[in-house]
Protein backbone atom coordinates (compact mmCIF):
# COMPACT_ATOMS: atom_id res chain seq x y z
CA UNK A 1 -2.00 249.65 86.74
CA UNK A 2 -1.16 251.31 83.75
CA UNK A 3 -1.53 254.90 85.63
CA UNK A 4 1.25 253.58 88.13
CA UNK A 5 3.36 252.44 85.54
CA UNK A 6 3.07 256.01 83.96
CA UNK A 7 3.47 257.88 87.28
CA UNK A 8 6.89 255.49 88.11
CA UNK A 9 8.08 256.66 84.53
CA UNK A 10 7.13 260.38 84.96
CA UNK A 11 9.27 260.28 88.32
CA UNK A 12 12.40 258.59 86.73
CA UNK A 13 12.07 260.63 83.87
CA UNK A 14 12.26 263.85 85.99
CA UNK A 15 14.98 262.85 88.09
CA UNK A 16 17.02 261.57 85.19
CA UNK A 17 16.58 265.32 83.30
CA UNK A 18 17.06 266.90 87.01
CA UNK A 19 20.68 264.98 86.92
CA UNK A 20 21.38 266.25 83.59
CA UNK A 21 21.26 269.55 84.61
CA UNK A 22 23.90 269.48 87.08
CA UNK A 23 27.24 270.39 85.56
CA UNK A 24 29.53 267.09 84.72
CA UNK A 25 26.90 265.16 84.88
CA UNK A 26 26.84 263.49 81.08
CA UNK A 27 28.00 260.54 82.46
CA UNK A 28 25.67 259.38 85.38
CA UNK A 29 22.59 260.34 82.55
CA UNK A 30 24.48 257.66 80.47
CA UNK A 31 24.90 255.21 83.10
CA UNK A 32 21.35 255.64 84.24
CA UNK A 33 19.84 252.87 82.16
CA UNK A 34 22.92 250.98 81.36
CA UNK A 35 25.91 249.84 82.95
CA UNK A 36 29.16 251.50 81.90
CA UNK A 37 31.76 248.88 80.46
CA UNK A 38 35.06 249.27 82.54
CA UNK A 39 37.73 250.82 80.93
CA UNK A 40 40.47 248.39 79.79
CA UNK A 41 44.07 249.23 79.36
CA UNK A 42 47.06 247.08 77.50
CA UNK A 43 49.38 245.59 80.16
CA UNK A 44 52.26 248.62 80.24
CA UNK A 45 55.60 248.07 78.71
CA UNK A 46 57.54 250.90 80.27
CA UNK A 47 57.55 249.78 83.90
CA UNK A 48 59.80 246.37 82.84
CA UNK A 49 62.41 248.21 82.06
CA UNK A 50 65.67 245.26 81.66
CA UNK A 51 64.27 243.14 84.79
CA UNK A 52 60.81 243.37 86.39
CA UNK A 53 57.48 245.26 85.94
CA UNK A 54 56.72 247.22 88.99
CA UNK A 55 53.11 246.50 89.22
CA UNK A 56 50.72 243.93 87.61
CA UNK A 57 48.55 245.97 84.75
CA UNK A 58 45.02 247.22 84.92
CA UNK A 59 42.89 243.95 83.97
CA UNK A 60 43.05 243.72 79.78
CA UNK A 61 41.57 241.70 76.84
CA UNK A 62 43.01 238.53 76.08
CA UNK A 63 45.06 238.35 73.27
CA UNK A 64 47.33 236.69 70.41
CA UNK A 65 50.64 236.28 69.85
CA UNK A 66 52.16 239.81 69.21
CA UNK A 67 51.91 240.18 65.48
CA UNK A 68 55.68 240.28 64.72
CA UNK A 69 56.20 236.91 66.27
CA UNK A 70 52.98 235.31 64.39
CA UNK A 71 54.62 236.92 60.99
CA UNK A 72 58.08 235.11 61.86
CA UNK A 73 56.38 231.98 62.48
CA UNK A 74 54.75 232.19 59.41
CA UNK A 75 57.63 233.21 57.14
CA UNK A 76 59.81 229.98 58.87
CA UNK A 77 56.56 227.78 57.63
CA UNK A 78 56.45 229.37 53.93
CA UNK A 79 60.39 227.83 53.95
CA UNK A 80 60.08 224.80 55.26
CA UNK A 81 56.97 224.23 53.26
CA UNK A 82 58.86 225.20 50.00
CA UNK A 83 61.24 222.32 51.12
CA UNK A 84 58.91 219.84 51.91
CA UNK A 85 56.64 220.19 49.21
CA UNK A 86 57.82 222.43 46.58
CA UNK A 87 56.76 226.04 45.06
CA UNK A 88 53.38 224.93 43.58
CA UNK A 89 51.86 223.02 46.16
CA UNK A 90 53.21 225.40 49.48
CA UNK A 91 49.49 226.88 49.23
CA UNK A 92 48.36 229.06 52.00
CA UNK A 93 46.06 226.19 53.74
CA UNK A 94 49.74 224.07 53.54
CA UNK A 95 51.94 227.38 55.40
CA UNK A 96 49.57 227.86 58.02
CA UNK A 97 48.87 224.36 59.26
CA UNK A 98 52.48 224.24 59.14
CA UNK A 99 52.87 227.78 60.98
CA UNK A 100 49.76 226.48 63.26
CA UNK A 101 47.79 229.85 62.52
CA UNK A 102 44.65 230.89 61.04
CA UNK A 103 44.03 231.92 57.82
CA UNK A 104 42.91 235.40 59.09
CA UNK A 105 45.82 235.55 61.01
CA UNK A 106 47.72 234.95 57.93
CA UNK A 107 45.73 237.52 55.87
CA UNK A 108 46.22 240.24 58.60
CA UNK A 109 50.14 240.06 57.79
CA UNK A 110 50.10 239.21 54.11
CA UNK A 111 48.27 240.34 51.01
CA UNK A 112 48.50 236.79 49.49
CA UNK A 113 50.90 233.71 49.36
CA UNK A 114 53.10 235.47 46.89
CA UNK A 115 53.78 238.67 49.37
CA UNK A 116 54.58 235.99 51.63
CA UNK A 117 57.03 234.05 49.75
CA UNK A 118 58.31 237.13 49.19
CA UNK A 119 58.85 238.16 52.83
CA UNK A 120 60.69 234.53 53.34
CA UNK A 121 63.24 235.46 50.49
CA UNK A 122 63.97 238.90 51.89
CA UNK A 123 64.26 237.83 55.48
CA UNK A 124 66.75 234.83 53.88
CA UNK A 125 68.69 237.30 52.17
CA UNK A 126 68.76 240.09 55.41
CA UNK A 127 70.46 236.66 57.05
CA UNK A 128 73.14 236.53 54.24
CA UNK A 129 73.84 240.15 54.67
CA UNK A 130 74.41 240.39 58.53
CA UNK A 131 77.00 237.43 57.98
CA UNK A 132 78.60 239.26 55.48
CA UNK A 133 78.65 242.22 57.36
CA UNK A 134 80.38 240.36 60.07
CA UNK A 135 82.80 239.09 57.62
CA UNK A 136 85.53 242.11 57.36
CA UNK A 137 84.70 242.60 53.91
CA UNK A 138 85.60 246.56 54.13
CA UNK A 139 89.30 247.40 52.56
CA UNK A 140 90.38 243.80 51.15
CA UNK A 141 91.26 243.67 47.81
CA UNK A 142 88.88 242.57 45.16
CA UNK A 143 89.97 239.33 44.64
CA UNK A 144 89.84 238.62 48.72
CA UNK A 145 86.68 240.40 48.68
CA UNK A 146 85.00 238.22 46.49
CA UNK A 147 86.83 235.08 48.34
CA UNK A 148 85.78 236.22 51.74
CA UNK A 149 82.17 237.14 50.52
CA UNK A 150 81.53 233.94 48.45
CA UNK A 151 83.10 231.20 51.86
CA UNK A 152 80.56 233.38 53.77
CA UNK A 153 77.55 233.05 51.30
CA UNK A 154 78.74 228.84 50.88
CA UNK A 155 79.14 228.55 54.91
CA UNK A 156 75.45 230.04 55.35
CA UNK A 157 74.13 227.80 52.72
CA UNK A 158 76.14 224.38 53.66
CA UNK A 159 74.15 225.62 57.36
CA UNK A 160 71.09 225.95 56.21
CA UNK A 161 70.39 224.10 53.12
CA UNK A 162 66.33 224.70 53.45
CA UNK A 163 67.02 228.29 53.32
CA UNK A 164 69.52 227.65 50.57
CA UNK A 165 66.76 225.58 48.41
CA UNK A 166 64.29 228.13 48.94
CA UNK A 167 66.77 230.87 47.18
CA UNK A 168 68.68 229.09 45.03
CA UNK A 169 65.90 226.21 43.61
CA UNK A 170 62.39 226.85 44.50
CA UNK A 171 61.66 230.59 43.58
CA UNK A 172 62.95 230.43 40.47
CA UNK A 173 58.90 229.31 39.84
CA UNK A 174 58.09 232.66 41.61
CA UNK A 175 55.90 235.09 40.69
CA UNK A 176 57.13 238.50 38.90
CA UNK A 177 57.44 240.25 42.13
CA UNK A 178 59.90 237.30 43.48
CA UNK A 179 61.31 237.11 39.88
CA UNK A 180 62.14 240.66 39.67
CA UNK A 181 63.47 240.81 43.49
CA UNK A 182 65.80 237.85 42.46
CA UNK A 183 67.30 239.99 39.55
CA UNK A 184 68.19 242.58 41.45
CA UNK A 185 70.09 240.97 43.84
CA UNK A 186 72.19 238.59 40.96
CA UNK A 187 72.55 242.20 39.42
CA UNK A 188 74.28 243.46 42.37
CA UNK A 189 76.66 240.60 42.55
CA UNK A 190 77.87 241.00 39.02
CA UNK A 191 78.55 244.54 39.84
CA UNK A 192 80.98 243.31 42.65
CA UNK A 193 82.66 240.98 40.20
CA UNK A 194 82.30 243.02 37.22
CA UNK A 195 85.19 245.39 39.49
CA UNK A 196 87.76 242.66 38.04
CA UNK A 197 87.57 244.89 34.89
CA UNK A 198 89.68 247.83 36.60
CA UNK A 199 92.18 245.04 37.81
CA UNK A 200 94.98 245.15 34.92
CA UNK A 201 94.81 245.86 30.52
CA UNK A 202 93.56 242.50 30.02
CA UNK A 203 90.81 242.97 32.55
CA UNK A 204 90.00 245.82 30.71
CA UNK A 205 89.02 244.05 27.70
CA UNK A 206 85.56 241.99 29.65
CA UNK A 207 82.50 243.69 29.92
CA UNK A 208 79.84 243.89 31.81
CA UNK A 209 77.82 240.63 30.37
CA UNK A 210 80.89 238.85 31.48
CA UNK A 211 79.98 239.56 35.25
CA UNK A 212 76.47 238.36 34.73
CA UNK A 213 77.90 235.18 32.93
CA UNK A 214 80.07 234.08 35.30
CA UNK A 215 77.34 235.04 38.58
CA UNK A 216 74.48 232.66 36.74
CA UNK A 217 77.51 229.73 36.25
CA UNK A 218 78.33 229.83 39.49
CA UNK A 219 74.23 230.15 40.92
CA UNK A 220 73.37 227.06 38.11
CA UNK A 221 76.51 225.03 39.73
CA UNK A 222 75.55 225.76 43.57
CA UNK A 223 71.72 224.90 42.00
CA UNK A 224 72.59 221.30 40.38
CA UNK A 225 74.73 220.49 43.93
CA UNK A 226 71.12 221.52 46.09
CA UNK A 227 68.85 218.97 43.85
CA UNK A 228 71.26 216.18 43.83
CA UNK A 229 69.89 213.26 46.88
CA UNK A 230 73.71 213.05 48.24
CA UNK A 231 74.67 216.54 48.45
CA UNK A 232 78.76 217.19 48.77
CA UNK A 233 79.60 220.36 50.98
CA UNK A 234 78.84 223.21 49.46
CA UNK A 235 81.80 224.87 50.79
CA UNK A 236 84.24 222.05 48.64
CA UNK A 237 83.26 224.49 45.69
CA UNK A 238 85.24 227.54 46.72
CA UNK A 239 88.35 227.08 44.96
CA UNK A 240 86.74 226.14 41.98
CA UNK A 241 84.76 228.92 42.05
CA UNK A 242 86.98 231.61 42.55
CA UNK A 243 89.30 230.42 39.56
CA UNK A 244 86.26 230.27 37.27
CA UNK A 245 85.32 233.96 38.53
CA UNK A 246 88.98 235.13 38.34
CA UNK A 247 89.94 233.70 35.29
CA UNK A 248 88.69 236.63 33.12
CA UNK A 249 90.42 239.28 35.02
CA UNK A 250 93.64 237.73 36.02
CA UNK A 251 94.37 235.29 33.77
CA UNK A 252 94.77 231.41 34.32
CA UNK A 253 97.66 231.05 36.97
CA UNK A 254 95.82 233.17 39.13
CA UNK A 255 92.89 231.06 38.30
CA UNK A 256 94.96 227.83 39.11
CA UNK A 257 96.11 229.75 42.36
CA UNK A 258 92.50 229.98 43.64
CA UNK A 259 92.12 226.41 42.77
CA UNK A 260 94.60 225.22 45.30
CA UNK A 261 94.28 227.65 48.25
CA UNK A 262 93.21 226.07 51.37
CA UNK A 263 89.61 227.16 52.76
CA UNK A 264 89.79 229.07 55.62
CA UNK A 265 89.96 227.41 59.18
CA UNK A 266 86.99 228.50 60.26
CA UNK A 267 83.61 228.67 58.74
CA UNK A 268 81.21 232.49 59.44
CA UNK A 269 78.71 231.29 62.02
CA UNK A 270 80.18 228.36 64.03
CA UNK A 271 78.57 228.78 67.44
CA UNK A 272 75.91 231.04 66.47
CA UNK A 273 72.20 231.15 66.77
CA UNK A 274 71.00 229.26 63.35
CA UNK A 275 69.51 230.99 61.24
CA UNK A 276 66.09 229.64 61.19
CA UNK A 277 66.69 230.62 65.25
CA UNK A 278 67.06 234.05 64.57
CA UNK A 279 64.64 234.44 61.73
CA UNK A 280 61.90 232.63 63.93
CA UNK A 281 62.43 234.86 66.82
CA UNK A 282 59.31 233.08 68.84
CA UNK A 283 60.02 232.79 72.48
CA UNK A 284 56.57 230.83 72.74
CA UNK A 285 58.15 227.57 70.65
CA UNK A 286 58.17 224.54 72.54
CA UNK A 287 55.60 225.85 75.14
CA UNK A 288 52.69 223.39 75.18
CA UNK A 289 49.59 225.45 76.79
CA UNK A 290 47.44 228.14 75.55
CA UNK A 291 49.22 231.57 77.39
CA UNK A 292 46.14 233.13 78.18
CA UNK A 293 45.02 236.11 79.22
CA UNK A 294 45.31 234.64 83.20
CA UNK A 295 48.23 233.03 82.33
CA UNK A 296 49.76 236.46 81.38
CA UNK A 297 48.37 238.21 84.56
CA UNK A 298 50.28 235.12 87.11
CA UNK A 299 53.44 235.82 84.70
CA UNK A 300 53.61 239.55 85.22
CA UNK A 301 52.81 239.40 88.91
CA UNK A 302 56.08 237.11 89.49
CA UNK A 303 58.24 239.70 87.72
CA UNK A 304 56.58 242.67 89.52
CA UNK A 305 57.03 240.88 92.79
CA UNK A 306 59.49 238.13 93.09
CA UNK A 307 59.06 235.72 95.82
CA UNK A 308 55.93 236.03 96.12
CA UNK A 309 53.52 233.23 96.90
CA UNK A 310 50.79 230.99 95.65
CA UNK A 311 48.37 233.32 97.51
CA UNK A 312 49.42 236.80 96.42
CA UNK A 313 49.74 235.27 92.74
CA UNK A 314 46.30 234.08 92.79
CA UNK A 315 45.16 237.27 94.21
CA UNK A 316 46.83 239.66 91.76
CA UNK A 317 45.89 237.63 88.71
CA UNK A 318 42.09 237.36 89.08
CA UNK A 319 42.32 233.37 90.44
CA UNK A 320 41.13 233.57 94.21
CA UNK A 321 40.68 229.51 93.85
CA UNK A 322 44.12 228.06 95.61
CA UNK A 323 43.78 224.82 93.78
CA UNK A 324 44.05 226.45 90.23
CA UNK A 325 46.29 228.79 91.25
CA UNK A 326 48.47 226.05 91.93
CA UNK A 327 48.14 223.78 89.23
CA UNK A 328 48.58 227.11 86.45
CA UNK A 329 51.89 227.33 88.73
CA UNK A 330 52.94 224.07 88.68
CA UNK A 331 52.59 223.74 84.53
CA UNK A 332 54.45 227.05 84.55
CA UNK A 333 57.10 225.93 86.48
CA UNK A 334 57.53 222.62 84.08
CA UNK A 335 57.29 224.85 81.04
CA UNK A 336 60.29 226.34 82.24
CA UNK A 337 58.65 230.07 82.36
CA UNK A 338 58.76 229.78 86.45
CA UNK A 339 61.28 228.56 89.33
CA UNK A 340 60.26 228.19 92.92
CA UNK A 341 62.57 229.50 94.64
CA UNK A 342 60.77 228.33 97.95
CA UNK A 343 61.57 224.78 97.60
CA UNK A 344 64.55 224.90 100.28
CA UNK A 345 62.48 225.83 103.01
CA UNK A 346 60.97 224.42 105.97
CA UNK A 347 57.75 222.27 105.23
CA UNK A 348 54.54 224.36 105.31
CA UNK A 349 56.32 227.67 104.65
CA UNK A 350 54.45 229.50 101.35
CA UNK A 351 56.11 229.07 97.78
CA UNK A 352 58.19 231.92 96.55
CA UNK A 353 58.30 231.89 92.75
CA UNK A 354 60.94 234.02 90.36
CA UNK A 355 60.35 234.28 86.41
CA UNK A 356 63.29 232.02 84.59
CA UNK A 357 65.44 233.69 82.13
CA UNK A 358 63.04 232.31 79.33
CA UNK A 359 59.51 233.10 81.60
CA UNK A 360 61.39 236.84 81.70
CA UNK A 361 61.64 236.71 77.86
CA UNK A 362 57.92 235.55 77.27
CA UNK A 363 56.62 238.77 79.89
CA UNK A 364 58.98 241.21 78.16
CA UNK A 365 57.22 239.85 74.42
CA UNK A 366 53.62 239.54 75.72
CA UNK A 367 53.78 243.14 77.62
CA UNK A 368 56.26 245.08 75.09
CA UNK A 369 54.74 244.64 71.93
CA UNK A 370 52.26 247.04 71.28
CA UNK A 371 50.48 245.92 67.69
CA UNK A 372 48.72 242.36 68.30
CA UNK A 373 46.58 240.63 66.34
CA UNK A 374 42.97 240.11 67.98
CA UNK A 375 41.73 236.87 67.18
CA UNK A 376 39.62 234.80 69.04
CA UNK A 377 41.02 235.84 72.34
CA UNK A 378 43.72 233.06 73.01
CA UNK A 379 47.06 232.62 71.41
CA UNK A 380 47.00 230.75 68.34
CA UNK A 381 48.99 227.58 68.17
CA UNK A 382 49.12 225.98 71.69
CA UNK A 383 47.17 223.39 73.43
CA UNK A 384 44.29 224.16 76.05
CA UNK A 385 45.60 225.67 79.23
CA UNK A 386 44.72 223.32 82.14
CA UNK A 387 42.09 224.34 84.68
């Protein structure tokens, strides 16, 4: 026995070296023993383009959320759990139950809670600054400037009075890289109002300590109106803000002007996206099913062939089996993500299914985004994906 074991080894041996010898051959020797893995390629995000993808991708891993969405979701839980629970007890276990994530997943995007915190207060203040942008701040005079740019800061807040608390109340228990963050940004709105100095003699006479006087009253009055239970607008305190701010550099009947100017008709924003919208940027909220790897493959098939049926989506996506085909279809189609299109025609004709403009906007996310987080293998944060 043992000389035919020998003899069988001898022979594969020999024909394994005799295969090595021929050029190009590395591979087959490698393969001889073991099984190659296949090759595995990211779904490709050229071929969308604005509308469809042209053909379904080689097969992939599964994988998570794409990592900027999973860092959005986070920094919206870091606010809301400043809100609901305050600055010392918004630990990291409290943001990402909240954010329905892993802690790895949270440690892949941020050093610690503080860098977090920190991300939440930038992304906040980014907000602030693209409505002020959109305010027509460029060529008014100071004094409209500063009335322009403080409605638009006071309309923001009076929207969004979580991201207001988070600013204005809660970080002021921040840690030094918050702290120091903070500073700047009061430092660059007393050098806005510290411009009253250039605005007649008298003006002349304030300095600079002046500016940061009158930016802290007004942040400690907006502050005291956030923590009160019955909040008045925000926006009431305009007037009285600009004649406090004013009253330095013009004197007090321009102060008692500001006092009794009407607000402006319209408040920055009305209509808009809000702002916990736009910071959240997660086309996956409100979707109630794990978006799997299969569930990814049915969704890019629609877009690269619209109208096509139960069949050929089952096919292209790696589920032969017509009866889960057509139950993954039929939650898709509730979720919104799919239409069928096919509905209209004669009984016993084949489905024809279309991506919706929101199914379009989960492909696009899932196939453009090229840094993911690995994790597991499903999407964090949604419920098991029927069978």
């Amino acid at each position: 026995m043992s000389s035919v074991v020998g003899t069988r080894r001898a022979n594969a041996a020999s024909r394994i070296a005799a295969e090595s010898a021929r050029p190009g051959s590395a591979s087959r020797v490698l393969s001889a023993g073991v099984a190659q893995r296949p090759t595995r390629r990211r779904p490709s995000a050229a071929a969308l383009g604005g509308a469809y993808l042209t053909q379904p991708s080689a097969p992939a891993e599964p994988h998570a959320l794409p990592a900027e969405v999973q860092r959005n979701r986070i920094v919206m839980a870091a606010i809301r759990s400043l809100e609901e629970v305050g600055y010392t007890h918004a630990s990291v276990a409290h943001i990402t139950s909240r954010a329905r994530v892993s802690r790895r997943t949270f440690y892949q995007l941020f050093a610690d809670r503080e860098a977090c915190l920190l991300a939440a207060f930038e992304d906040v203040v980014a907000l602030i600054e693209r409505d002020l942008a959109g305010a027509g701040l460029d060529g008014l005079p100071w004094r409209e400037r500063l009335r322009v740019g403080l409605w638009t800061i006071l309309c923001f807040m009076e929207r969004e009075p979580a991201m207001a608390s988070v600013c204005v109340v809660q970080l002021l228990q921040g840690g030094a890289g918050i702290l120091e963050r903070r500073e700047a940004l009061l430092a660059r709105l007393a050098e806005i109002v510290d411009e009253g100095r250039v605005q007649s003699a008298k003006a002349a006479q304030a300095t600079p300590l002046t500016a940061e006087a009158l930016v802290g009253a007004a942040l400690s009055i907006v502050c005291t109106r956030l923590l009160r239970e019955q909040r008045e607008p925000l926006t009431d305190l305009l007037g009285e803000l600009m004649g406090l701010i004013v009253l330095p550099y013009l004197g007090p009947a321009a102060a008692r002007r500001e006092q009794t100017r009407p607000a402006p008709a319209t408040a920055p924003g009305q209509g808009a996206p809000s702002a916990g919208e736009q910071l959240a940027g997660d086309p996956f909220a409100g979707i109630s099913m794990r978006l799997t790897y299969r569930t990814m493959r049915v969704l890019e098939c629609v877009a690269a062939t619209p109208g096509a049926s139960n069949r050929r989506v089952g096919a292209a996506a790696g589920v032969p089996d017509q009866g889960q085909i057509s139950k993954l279809l039929a939650r898709l189609e509730r979720l919104g993500l799919l239409e069928n299109t096919g509905k209209s025609r004669p009984k016993g004709e084949a489905n024809a299914w279309e991506l919706t403009a929101r199914g379009l906007q989960v492909t696009q996310t899932l196939c453009t985004q090229t840094s993911t987080s690995h994790g597991g293998g499903h999407p964090e944060g949604h419920t098991e994906e029927g069978k």
